[in-house]
PDB file of N, CA and C in Angstrom:
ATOM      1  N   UNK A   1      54.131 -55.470  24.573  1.00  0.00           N
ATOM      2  CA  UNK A   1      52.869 -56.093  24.813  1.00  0.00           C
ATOM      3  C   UNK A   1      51.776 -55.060  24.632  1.00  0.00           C
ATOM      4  N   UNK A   2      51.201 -55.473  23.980  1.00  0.00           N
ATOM      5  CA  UNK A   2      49.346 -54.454  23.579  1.00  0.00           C
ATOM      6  C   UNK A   2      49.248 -54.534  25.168  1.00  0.00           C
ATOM      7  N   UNK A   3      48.549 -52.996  24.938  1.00  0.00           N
ATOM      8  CA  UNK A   3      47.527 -52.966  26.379  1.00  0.00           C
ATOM      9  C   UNK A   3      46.239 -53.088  26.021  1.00  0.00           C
ATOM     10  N   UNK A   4      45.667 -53.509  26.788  1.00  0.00           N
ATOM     11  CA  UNK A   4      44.265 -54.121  26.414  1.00  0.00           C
ATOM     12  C   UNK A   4      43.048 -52.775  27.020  1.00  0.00           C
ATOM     13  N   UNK A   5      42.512 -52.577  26.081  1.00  0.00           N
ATOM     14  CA  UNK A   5      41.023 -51.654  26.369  1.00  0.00           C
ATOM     15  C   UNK A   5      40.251 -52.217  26.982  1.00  0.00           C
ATOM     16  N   UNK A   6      39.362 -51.728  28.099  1.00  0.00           N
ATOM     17  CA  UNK A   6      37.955 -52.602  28.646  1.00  0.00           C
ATOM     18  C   UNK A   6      36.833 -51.599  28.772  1.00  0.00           C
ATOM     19  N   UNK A   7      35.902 -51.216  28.009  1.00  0.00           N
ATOM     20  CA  UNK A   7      34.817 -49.976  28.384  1.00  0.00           C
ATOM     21  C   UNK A   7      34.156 -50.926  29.787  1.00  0.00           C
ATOM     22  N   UNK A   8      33.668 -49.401  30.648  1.00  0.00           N
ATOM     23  CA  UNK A   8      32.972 -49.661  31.752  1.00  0.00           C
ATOM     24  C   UNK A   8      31.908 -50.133  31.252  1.00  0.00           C
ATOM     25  N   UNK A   9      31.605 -51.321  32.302  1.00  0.00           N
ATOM     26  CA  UNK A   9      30.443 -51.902  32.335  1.00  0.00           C
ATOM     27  C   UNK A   9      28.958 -51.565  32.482  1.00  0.00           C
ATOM     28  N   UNK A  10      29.375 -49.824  32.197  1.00  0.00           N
ATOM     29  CA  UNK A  10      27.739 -48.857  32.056  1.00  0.00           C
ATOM     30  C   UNK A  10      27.843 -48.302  31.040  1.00  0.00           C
ATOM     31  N   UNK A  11      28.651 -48.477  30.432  1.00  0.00           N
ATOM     32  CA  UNK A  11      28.622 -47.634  28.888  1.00  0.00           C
ATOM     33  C   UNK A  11      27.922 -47.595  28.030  1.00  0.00           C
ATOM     34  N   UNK A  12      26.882 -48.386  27.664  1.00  0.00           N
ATOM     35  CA  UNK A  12      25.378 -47.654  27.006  1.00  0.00           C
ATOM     36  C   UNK A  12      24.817 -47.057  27.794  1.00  0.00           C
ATOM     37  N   UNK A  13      24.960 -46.671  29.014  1.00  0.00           N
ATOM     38  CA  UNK A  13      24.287 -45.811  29.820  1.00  0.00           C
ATOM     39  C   UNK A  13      24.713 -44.450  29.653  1.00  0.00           C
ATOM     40  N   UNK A  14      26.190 -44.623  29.641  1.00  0.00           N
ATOM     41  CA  UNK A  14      26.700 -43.029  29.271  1.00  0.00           C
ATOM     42  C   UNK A  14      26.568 -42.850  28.165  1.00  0.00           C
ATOM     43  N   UNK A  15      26.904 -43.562  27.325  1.00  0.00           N
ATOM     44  CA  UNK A  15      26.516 -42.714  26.174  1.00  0.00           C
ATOM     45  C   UNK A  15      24.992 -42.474  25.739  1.00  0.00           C
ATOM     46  N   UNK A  16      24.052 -43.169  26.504  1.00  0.00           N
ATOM     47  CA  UNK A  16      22.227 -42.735  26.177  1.00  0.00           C
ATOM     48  C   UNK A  16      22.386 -41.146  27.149  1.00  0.00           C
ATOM     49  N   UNK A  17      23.019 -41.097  27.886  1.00  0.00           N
ATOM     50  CA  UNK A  17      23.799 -39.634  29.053  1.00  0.00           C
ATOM     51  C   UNK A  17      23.890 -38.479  27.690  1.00  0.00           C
ATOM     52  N   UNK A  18      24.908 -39.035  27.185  1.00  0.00           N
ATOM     53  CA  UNK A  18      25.934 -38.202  26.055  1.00  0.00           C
ATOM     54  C   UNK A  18      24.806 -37.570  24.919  1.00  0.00           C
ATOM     55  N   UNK A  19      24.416 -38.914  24.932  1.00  0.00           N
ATOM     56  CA  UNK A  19      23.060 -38.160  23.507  1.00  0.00           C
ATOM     57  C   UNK A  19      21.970 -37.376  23.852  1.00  0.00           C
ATOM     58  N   UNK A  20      21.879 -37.823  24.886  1.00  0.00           N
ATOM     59  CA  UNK A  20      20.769 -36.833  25.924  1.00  0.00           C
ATOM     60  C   UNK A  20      21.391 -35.132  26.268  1.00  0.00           C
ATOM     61  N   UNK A  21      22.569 -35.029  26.384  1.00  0.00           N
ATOM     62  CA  UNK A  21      23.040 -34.164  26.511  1.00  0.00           C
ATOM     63  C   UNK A  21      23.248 -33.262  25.163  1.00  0.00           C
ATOM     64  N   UNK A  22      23.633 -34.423  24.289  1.00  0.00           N
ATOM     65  CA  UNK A  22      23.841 -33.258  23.312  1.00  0.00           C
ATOM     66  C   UNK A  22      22.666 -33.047  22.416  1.00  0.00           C
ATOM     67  N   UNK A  23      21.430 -33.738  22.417  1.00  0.00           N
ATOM     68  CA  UNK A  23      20.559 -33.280  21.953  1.00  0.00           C
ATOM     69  C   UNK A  23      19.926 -31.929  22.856  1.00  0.00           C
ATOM     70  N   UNK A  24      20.045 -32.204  24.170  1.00  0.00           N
ATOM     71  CA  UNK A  24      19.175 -31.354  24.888  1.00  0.00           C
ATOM     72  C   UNK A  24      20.261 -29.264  24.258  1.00  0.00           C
ATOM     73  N   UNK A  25      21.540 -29.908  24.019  1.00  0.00           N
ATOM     74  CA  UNK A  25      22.594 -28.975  23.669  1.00  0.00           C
ATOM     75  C   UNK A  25      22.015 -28.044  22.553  1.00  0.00           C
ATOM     76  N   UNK A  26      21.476 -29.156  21.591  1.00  0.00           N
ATOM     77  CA  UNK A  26      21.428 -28.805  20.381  1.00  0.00           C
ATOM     78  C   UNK A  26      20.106 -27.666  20.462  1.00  0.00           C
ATOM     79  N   UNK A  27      19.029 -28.554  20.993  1.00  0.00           N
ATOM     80  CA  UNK A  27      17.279 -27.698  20.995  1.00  0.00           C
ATOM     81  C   UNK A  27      18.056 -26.242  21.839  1.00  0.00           C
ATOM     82  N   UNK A  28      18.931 -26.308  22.975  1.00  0.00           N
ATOM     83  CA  UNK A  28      18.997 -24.856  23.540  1.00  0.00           C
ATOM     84  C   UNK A  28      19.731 -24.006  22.415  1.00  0.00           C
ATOM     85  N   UNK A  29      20.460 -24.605  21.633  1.00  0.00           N
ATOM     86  CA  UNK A  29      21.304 -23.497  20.479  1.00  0.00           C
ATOM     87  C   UNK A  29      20.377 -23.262  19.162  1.00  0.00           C
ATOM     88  N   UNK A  30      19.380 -23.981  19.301  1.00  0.00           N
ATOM     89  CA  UNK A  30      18.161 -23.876  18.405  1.00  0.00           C
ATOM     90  C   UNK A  30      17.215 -22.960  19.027  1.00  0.00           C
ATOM     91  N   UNK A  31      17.348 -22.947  20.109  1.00  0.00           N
ATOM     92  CA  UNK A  31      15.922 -21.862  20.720  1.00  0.00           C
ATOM     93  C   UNK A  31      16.853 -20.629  21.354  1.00  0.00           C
ATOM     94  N   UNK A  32      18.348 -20.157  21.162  1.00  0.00           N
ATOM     95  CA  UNK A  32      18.795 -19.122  20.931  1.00  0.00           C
ATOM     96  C   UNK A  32      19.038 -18.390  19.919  1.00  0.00           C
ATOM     97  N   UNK A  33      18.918 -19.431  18.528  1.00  0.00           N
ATOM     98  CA  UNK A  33      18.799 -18.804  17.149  1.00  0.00           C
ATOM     99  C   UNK A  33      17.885 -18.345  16.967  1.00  0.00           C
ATOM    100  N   UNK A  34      16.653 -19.000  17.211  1.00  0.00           N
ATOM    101  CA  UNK A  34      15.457 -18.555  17.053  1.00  0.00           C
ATOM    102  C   UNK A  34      15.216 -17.188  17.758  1.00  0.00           C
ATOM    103  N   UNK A  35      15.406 -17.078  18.932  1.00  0.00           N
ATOM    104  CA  UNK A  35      15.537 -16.167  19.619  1.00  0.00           C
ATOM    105  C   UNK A  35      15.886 -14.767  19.032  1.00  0.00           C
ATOM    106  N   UNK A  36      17.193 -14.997  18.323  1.00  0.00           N
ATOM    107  CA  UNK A  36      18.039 -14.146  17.674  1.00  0.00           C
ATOM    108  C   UNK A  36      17.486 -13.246  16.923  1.00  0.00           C
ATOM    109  N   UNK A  37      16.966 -14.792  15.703  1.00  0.00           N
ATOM    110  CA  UNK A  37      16.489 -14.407  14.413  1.00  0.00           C
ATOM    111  C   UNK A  37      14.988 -13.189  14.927  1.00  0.00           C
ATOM    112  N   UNK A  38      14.241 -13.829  16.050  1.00  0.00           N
ATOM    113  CA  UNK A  38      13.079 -13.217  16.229  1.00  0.00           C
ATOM    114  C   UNK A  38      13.399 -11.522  16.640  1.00  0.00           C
ATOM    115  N   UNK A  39      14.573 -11.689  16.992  1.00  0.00           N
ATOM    116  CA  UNK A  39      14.727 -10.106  17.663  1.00  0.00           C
ATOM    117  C   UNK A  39      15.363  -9.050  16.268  1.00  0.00           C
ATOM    118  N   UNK A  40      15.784  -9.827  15.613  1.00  0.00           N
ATOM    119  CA  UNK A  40      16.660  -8.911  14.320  1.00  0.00           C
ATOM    120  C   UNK A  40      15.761  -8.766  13.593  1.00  0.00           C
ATOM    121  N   UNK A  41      14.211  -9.643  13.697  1.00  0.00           N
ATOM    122  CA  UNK A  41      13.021  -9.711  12.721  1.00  0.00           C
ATOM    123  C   UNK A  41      11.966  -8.330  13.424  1.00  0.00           C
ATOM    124  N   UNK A  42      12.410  -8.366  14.866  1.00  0.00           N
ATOM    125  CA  UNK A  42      11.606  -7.294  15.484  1.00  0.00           C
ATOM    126  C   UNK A  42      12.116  -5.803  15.141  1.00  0.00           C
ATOM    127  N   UNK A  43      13.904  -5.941  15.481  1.00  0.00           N
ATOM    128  CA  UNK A  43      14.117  -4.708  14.936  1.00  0.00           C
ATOM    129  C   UNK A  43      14.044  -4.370  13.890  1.00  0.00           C
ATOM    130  N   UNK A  44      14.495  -4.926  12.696  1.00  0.00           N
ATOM    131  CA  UNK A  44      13.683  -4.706  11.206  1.00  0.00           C
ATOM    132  C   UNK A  44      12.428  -4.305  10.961  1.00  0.00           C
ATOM    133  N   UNK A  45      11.593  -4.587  11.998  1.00  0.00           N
ATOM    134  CA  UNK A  45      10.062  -4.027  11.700  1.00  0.00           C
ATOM    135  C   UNK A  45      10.209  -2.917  12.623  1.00  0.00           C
ATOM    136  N   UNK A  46      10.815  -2.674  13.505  1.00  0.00           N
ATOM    137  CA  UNK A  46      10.705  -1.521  14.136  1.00  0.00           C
ATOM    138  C   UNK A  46      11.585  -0.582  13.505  1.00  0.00           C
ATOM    139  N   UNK A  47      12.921  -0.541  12.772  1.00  0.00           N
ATOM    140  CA  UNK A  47      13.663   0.508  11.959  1.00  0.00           C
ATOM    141  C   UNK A  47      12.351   0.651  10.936  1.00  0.00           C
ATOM    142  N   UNK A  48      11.882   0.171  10.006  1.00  0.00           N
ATOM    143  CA  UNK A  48      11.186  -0.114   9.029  1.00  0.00           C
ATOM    144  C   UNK A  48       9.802   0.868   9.762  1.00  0.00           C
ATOM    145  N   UNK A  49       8.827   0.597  10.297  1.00  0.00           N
ATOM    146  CA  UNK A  49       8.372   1.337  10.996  1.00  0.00           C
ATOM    147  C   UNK A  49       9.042   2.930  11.319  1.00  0.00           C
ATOM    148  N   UNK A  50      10.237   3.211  11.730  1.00  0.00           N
ATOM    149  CA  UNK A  50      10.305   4.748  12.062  1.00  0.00           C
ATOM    150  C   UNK A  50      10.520   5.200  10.549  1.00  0.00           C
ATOM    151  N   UNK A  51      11.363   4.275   9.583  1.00  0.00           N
ATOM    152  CA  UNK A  51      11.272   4.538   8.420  1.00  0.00           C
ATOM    153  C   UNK A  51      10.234   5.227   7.755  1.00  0.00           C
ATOM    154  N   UNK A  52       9.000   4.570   8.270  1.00  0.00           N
ATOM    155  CA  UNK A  52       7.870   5.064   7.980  1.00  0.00           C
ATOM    156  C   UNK A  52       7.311   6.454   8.587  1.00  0.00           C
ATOM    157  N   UNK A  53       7.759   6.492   9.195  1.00  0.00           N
ATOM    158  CA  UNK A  53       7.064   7.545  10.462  1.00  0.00           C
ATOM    159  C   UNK A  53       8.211   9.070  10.496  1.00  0.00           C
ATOM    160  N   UNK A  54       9.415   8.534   9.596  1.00  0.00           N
ATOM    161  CA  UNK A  54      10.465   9.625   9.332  1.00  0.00           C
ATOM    162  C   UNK A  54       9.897  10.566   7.573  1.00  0.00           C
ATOM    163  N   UNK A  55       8.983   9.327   7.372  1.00  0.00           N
ATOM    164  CA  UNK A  55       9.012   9.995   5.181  1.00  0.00           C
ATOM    165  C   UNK A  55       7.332  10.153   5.311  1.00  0.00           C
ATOM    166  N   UNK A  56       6.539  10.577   6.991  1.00  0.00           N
ATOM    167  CA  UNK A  56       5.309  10.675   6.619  1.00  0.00           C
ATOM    168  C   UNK A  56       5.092  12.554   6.532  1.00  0.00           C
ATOM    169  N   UNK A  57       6.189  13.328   7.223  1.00  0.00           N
ATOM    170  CA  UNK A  57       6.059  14.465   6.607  1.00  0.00           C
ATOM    171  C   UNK A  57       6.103  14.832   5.241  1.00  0.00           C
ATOM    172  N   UNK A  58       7.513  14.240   4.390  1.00  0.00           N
ATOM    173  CA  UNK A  58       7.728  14.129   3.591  1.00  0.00           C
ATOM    174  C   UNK A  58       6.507  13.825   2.170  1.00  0.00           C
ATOM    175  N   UNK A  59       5.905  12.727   2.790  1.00  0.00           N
ATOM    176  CA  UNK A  59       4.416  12.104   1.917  1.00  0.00           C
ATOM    177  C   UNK A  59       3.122  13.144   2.126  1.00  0.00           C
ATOM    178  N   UNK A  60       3.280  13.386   3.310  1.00  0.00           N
ATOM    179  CA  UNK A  60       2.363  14.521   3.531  1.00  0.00           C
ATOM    180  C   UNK A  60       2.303  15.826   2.655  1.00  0.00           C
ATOM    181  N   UNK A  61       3.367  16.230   2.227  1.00  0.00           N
ATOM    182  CA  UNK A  61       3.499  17.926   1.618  1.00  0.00           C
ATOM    183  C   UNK A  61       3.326  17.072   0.244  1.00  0.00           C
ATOM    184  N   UNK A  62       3.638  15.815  -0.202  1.00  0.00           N
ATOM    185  CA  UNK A  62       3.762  15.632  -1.514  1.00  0.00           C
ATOM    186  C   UNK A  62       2.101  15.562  -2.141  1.00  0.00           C
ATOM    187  N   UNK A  63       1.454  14.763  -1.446  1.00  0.00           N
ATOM    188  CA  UNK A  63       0.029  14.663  -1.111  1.00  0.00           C
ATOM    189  C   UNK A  63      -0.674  15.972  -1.040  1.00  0.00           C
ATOM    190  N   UNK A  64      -0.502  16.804  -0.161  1.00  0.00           N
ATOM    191  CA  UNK A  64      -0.961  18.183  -0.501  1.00  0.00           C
ATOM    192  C   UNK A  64      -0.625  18.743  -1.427  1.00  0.00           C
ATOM    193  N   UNK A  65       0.747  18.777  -1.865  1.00  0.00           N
ATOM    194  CA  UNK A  65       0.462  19.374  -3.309  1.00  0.00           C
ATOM    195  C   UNK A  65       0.295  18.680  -4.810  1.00  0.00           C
ATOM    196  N   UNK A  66      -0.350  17.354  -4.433  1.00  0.00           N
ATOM    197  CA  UNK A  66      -1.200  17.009  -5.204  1.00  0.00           C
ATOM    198  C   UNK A  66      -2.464  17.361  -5.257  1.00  0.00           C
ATOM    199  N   UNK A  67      -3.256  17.037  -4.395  1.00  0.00           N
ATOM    200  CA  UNK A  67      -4.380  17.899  -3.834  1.00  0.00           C
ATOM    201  C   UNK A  67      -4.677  18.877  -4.808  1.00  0.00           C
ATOM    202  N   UNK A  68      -3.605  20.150  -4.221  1.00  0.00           N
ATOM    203  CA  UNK A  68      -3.482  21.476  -4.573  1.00  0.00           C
ATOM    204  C   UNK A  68      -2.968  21.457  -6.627  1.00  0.00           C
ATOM    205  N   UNK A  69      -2.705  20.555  -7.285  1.00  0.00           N
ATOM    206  CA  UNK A  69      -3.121  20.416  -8.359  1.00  0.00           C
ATOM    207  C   UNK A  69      -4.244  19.829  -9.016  1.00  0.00           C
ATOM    208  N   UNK A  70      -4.995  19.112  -8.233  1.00  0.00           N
ATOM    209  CA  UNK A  70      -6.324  18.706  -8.434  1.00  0.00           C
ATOM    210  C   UNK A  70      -6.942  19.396  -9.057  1.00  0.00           C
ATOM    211  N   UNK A  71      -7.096  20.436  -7.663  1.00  0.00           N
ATOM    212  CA  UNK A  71      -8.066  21.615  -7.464  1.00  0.00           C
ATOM    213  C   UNK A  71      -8.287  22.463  -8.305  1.00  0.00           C
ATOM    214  N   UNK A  72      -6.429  22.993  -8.834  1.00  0.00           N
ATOM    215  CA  UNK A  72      -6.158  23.661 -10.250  1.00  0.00           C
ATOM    216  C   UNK A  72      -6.934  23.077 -11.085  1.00  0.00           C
ATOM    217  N   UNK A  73      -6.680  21.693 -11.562  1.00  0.00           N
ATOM    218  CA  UNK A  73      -7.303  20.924 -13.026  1.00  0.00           C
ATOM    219  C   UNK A  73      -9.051  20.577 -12.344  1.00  0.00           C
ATOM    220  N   UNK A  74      -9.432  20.823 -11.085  1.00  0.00           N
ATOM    221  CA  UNK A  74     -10.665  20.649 -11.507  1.00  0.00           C
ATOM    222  C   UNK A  74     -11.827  22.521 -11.636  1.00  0.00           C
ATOM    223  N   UNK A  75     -10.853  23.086 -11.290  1.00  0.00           N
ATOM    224  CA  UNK A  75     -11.305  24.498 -11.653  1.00  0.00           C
ATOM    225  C   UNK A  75     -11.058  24.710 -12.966  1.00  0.00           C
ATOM    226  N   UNK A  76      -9.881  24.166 -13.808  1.00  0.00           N
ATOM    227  CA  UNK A  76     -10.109  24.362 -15.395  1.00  0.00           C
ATOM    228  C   UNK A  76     -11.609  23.576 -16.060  1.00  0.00           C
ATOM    229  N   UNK A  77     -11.545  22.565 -15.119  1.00  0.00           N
ATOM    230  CA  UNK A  77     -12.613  21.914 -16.056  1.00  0.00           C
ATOM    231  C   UNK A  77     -14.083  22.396 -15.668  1.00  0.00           C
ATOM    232  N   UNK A  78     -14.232  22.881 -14.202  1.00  0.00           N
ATOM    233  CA  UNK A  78     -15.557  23.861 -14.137  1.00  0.00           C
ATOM    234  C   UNK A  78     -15.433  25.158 -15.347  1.00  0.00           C
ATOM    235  N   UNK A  79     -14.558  26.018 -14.955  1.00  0.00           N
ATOM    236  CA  UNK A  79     -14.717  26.731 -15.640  1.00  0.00           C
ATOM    237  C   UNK A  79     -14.773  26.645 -17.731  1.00  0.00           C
ATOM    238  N   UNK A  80     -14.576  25.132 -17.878  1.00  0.00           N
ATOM    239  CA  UNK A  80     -15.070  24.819 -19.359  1.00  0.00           C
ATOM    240  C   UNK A  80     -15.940  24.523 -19.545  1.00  0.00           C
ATOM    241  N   UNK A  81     -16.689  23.553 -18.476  1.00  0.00           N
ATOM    242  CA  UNK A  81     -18.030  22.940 -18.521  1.00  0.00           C
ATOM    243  C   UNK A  81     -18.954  24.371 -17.983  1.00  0.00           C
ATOM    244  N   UNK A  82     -18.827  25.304 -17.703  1.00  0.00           N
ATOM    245  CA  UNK A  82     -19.490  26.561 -17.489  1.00  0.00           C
ATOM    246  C   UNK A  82     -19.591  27.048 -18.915  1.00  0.00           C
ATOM    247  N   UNK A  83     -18.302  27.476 -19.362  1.00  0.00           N
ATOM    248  CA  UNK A  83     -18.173  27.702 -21.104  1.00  0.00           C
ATOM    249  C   UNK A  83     -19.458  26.633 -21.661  1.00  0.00           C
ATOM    250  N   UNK A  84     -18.967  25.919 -21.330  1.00  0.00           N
ATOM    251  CA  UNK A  84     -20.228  25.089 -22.606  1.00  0.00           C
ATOM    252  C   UNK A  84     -21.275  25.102 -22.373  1.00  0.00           C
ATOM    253  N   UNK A  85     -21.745  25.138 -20.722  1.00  0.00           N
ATOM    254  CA  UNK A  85     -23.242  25.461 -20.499  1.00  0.00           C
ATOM    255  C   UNK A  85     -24.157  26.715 -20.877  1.00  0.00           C
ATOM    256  N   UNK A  86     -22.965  27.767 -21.159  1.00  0.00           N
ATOM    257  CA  UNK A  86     -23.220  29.187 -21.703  1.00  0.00           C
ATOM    258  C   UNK A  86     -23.515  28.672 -23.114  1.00  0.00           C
ATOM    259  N   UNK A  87     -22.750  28.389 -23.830  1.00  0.00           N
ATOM    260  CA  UNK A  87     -22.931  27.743 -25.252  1.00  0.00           C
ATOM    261  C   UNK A  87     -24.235  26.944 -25.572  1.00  0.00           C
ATOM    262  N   UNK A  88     -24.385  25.915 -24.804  1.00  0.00           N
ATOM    263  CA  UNK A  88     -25.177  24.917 -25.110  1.00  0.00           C
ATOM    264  C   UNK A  88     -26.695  26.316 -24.821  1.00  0.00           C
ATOM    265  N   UNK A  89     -26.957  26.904 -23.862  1.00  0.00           N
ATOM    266  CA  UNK A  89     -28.027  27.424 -23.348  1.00  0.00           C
ATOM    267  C   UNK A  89     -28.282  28.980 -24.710  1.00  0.00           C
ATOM    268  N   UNK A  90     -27.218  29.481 -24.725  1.00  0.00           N
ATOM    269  CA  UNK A  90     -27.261  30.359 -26.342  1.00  0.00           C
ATOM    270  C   UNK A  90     -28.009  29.413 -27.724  1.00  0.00           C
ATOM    271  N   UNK A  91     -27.375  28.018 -27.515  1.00  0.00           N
ATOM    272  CA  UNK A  91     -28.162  27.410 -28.824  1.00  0.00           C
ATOM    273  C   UNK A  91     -29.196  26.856 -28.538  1.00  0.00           C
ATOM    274  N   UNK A  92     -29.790  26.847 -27.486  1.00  0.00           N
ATOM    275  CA  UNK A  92     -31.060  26.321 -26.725  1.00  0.00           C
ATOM    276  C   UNK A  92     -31.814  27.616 -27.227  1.00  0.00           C
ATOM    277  N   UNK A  93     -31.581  28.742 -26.974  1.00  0.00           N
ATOM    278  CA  UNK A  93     -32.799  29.967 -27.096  1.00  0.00           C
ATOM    279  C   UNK A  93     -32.741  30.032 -28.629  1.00  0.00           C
ATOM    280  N   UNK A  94     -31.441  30.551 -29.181  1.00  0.00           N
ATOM    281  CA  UNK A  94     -31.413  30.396 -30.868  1.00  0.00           C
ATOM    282  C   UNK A  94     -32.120  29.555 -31.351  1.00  0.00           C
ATOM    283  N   UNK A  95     -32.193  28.196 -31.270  1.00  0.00           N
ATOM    284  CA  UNK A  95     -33.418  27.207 -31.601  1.00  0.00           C
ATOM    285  C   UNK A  95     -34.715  27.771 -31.314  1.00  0.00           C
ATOM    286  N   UNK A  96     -34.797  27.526 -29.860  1.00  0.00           N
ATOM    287  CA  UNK A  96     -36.503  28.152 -29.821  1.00  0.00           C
ATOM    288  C   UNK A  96     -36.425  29.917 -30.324  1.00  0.00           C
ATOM    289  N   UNK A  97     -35.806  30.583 -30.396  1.00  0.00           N
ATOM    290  CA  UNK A  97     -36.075  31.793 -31.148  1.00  0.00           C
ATOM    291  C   UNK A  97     -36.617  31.391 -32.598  1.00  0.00           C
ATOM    292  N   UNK A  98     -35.773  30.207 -33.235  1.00  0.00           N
ATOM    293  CA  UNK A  98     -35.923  29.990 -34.620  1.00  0.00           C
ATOM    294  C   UNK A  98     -37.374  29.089 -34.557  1.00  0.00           C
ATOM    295  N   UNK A  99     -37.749  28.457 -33.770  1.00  0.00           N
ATOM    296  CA  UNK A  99     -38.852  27.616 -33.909  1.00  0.00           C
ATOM    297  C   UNK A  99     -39.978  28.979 -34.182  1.00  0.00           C
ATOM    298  N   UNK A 100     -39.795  29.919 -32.552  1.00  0.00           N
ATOM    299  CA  UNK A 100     -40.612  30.488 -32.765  1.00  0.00           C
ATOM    300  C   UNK A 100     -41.332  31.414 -33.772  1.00  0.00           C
ATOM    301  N   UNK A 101     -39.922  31.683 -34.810  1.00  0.00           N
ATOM    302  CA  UNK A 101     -39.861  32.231 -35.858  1.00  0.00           C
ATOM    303  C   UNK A 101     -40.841  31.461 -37.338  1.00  0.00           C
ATOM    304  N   UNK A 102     -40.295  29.901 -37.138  1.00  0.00           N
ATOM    305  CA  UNK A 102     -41.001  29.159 -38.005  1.00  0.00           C
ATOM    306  C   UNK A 102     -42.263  29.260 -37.848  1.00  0.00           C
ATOM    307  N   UNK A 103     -42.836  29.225 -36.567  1.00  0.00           N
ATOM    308  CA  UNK A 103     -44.307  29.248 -36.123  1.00  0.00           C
ATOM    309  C   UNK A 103     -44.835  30.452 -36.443  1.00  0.00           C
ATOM    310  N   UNK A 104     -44.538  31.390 -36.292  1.00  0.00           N
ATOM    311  CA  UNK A 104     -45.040  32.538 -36.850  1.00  0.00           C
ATOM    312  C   UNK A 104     -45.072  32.553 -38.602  1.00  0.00           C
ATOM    313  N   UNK A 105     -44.201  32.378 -39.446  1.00  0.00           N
ATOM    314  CA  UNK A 105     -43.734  32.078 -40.545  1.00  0.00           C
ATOM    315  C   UNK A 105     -44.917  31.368 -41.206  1.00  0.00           C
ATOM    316  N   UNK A 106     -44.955  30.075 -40.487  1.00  0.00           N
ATOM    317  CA  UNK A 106     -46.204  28.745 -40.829  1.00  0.00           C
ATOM    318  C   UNK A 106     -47.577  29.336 -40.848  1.00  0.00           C
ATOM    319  N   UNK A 107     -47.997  29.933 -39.651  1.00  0.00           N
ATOM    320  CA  UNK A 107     -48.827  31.018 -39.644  1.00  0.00           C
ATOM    321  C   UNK A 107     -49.148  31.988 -40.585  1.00  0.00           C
ATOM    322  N   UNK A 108     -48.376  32.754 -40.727  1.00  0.00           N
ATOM    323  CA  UNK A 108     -48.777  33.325 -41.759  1.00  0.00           C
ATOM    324  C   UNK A 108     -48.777  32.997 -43.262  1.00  0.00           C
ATOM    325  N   UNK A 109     -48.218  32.104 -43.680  1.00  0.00           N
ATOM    326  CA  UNK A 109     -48.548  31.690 -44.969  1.00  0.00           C
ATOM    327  C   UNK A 109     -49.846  30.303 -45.258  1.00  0.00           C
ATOM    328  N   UNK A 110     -50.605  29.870 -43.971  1.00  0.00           N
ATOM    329  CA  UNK A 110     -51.061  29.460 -44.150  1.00  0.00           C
ATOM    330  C   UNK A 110     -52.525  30.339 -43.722  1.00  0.00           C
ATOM    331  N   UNK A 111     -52.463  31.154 -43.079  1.00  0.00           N
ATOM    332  CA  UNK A 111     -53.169  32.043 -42.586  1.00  0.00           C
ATOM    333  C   UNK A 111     -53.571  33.102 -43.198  1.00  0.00           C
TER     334      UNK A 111
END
């Protein structure tokens, strides 16, 4: 003979219980992931951070001796643009030497 099943006579109650439960289950294993994720996101910025704070000596000397080649290439280029101001100022007087020469020159042949 079958035995016969009978659900209790509150059983949409338990199970509105059941879903209540396992939703409420679900949001707490959702707000421990989150949790998780937020802390592995913190330490990542905090390794990442000393990361930073381990390669700032490192950036530092590299930086200075960039600097310190600057300085080299901008002392070559004073000391060229000096060269040429010597130059340029030699053909500045050579001109007016020669003007003054013409003027005298003009002078006397018209004179």
């Amino acid at each position: 003979m079958a035995t016969q099943f009978a659900l209790p006579s509150d059983w949409a109650i338990i199970l509105t219980r059941m879903e209540r439960s396992l939703a409420h289950a679900e949001q707490l294993a959702q707000d421990r992931e989150d949790a998780q994720a937020q802390s592995a996101m913190k330490s990542f910025h905090a390794v990442a951070r000393q990361d930073t704070l381990n390669q700032l000596p490192t950036r530092l000397y590299k930086l200075e001796d960039r600097v310190r080649l600057a300085e080299q290439d901008i002392a070559v280029i004073d000391r060229s643009l000096a060269e040429a101001e010597t130059q340029f100022r030699a053909y500045l007087a050579a001109t007016e030497a020669l003007r003054a020469k013409l003027t005298q020159w003009t002078a006397r042949a018209i004179g």
